[in-house]
Protein backbone atom coordinates (compact mmCIF):
# COMPACT_ATOMS: atom_id res chain seq x y z
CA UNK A 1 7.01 -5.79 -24.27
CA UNK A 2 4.02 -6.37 -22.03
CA UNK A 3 5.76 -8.99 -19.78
CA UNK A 4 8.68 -6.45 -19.32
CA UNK A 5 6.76 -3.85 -18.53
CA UNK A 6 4.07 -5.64 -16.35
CA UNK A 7 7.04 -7.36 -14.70
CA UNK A 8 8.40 -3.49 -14.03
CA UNK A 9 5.55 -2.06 -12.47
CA UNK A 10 5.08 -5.18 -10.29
CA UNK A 11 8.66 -4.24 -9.13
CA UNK A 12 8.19 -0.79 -8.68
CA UNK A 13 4.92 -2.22 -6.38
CA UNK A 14 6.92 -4.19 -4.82
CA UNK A 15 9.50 -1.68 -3.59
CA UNK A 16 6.85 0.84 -2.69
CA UNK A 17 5.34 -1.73 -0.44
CA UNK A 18 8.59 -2.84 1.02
CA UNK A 19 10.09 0.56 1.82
CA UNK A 20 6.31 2.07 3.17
CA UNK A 21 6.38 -1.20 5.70
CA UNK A 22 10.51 -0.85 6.57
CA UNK A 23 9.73 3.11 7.32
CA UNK A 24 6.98 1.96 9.63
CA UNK A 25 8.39 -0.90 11.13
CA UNK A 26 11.38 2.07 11.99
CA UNK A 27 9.13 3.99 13.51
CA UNK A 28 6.22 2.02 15.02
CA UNK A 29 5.40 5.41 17.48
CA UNK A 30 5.87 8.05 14.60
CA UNK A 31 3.06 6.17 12.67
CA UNK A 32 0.62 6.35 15.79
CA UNK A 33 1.19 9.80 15.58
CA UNK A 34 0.32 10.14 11.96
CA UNK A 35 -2.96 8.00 12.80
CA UNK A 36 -3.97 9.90 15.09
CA UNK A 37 -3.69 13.25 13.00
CA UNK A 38 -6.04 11.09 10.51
CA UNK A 39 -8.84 11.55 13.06
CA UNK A 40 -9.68 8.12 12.51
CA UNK A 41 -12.64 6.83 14.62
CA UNK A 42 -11.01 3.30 15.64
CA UNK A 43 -7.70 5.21 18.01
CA UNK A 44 -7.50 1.52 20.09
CA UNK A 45 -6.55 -0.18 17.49
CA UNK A 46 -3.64 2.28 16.72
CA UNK A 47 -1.13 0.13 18.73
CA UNK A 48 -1.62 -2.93 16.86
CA UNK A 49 -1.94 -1.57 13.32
CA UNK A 50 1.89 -0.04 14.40
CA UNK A 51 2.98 -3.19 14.74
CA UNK A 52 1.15 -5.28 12.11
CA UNK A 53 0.52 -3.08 9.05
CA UNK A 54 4.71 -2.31 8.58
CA UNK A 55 4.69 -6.73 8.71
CA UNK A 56 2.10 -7.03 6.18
CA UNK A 57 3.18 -4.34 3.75
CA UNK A 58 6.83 -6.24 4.06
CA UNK A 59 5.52 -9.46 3.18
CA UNK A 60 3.39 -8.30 0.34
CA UNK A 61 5.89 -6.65 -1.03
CA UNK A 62 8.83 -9.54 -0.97
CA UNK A 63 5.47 -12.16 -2.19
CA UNK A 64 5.57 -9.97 -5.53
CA UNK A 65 9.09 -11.30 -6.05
CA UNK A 66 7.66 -15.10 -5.85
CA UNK A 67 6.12 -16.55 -9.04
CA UNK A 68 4.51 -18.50 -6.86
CA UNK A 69 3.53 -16.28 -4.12
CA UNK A 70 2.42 -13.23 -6.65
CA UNK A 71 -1.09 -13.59 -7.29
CA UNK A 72 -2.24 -13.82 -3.75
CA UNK A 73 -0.02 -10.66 -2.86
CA UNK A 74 -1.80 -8.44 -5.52
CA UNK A 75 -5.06 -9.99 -3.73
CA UNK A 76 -4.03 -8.87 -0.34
CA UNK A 77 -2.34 -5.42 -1.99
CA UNK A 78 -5.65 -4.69 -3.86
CA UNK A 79 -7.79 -4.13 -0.96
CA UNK A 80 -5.02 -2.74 1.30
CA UNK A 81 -4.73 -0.39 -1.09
CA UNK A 82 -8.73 0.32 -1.45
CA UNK A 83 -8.47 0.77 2.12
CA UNK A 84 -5.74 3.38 2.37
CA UNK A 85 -7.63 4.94 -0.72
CA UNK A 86 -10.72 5.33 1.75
CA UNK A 87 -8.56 6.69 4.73
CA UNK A 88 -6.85 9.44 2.79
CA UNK A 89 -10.04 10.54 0.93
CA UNK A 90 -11.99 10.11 4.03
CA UNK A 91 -9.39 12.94 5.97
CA UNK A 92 -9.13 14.86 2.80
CA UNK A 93 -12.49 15.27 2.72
CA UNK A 94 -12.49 16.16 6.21
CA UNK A 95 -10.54 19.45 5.44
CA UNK A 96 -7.27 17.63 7.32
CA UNK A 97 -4.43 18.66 5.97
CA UNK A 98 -1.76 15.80 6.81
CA UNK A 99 0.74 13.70 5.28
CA UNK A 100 -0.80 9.77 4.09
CA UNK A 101 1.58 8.80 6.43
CA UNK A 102 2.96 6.05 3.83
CA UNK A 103 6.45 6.21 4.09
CA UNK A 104 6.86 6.91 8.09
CA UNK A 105 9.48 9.76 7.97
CA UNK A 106 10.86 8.94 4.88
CA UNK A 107 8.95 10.57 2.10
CA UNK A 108 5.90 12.54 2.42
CA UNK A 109 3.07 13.13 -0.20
CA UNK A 110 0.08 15.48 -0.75
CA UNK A 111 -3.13 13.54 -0.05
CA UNK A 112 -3.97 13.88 -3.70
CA UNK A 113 -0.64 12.69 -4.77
CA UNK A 114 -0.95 9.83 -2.41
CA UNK A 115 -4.64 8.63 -3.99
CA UNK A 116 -3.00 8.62 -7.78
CA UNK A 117 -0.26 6.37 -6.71
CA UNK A 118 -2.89 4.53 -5.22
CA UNK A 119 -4.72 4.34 -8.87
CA UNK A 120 -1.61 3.29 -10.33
CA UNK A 121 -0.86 0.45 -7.74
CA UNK A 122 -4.66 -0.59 -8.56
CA UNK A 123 -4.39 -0.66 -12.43
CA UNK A 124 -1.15 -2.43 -12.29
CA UNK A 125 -2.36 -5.17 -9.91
CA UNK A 126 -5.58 -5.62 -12.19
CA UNK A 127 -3.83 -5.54 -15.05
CA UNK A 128 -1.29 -8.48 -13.44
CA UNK A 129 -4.21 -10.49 -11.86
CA UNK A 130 -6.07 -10.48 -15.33
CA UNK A 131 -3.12 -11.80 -16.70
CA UNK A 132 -2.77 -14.21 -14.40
CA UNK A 133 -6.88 -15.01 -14.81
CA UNK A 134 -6.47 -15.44 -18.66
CA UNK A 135 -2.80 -17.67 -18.40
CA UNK A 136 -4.74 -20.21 -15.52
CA UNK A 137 -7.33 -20.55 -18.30
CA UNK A 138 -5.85 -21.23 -21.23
């Protein structure tokens, strides 16, 4: 029951990662845009996370699907996903109210709603990299 599930969620992860990075990769303009209306205090580098941060979410995401490849995606997901965690609380707490910007166009979420899928996506890829801690061991 715990590999089914575990292998579920990782899915799910998977999916979330590959349609936030297709969105942006869609739309590399409309997600300077939302970057900007984050107020974030590093605007030059706004052109290159357009183009590389739809890539990386893409790869991460298709990694999951590798036995092989799956650990070291949940290590580059984990912080990825710390760091959005920061952005969005770091505008929320600036009074902004904005999409995350996630999903491009696509979908739009609340910034609150955006953090708890971002506790979720943390739990599950703790949960998997424990797993994958204790299996290496024994």
């Amino acid at each position: 029951m715990k590999k089914w599930l575990l292998w579920l969620l990782t899915a799910l992860v998977s999916l979330v990662f590959i349609v936030a990075g297709m969105s942006k990769f869609a739309s590399p303009e409309n997600l300077v845009a939302q970057l900007h209306a984050l107020r974030l205090p590093v605007a030059g580098l706004f052109p290159w996370l357009a183009l590389w941060l739809p890539i990386l979410e893409i790869l991460l995401g298709v990694a999951l699907w590798f036995k092989n490849w799956r650990t070291a995606a949940w290590l580059g997901i984990l912080p990825l996903t710390i760091l959005f965690s920061l952005v969005i609380t770091w505008a929320w707490l600036r009074g902004l109210n904005v999409s995350c910007g996630c999903f491009g166009d696509v979908l739009h979420f609340s910034m609150p709603a955006a953090l708890l899928r971002n506790v979720v996506i943390l739990a599950v890829g703790s949960w998997a990299l424990c797993g994958s801690a204790r299996r290496a061991r024994d």
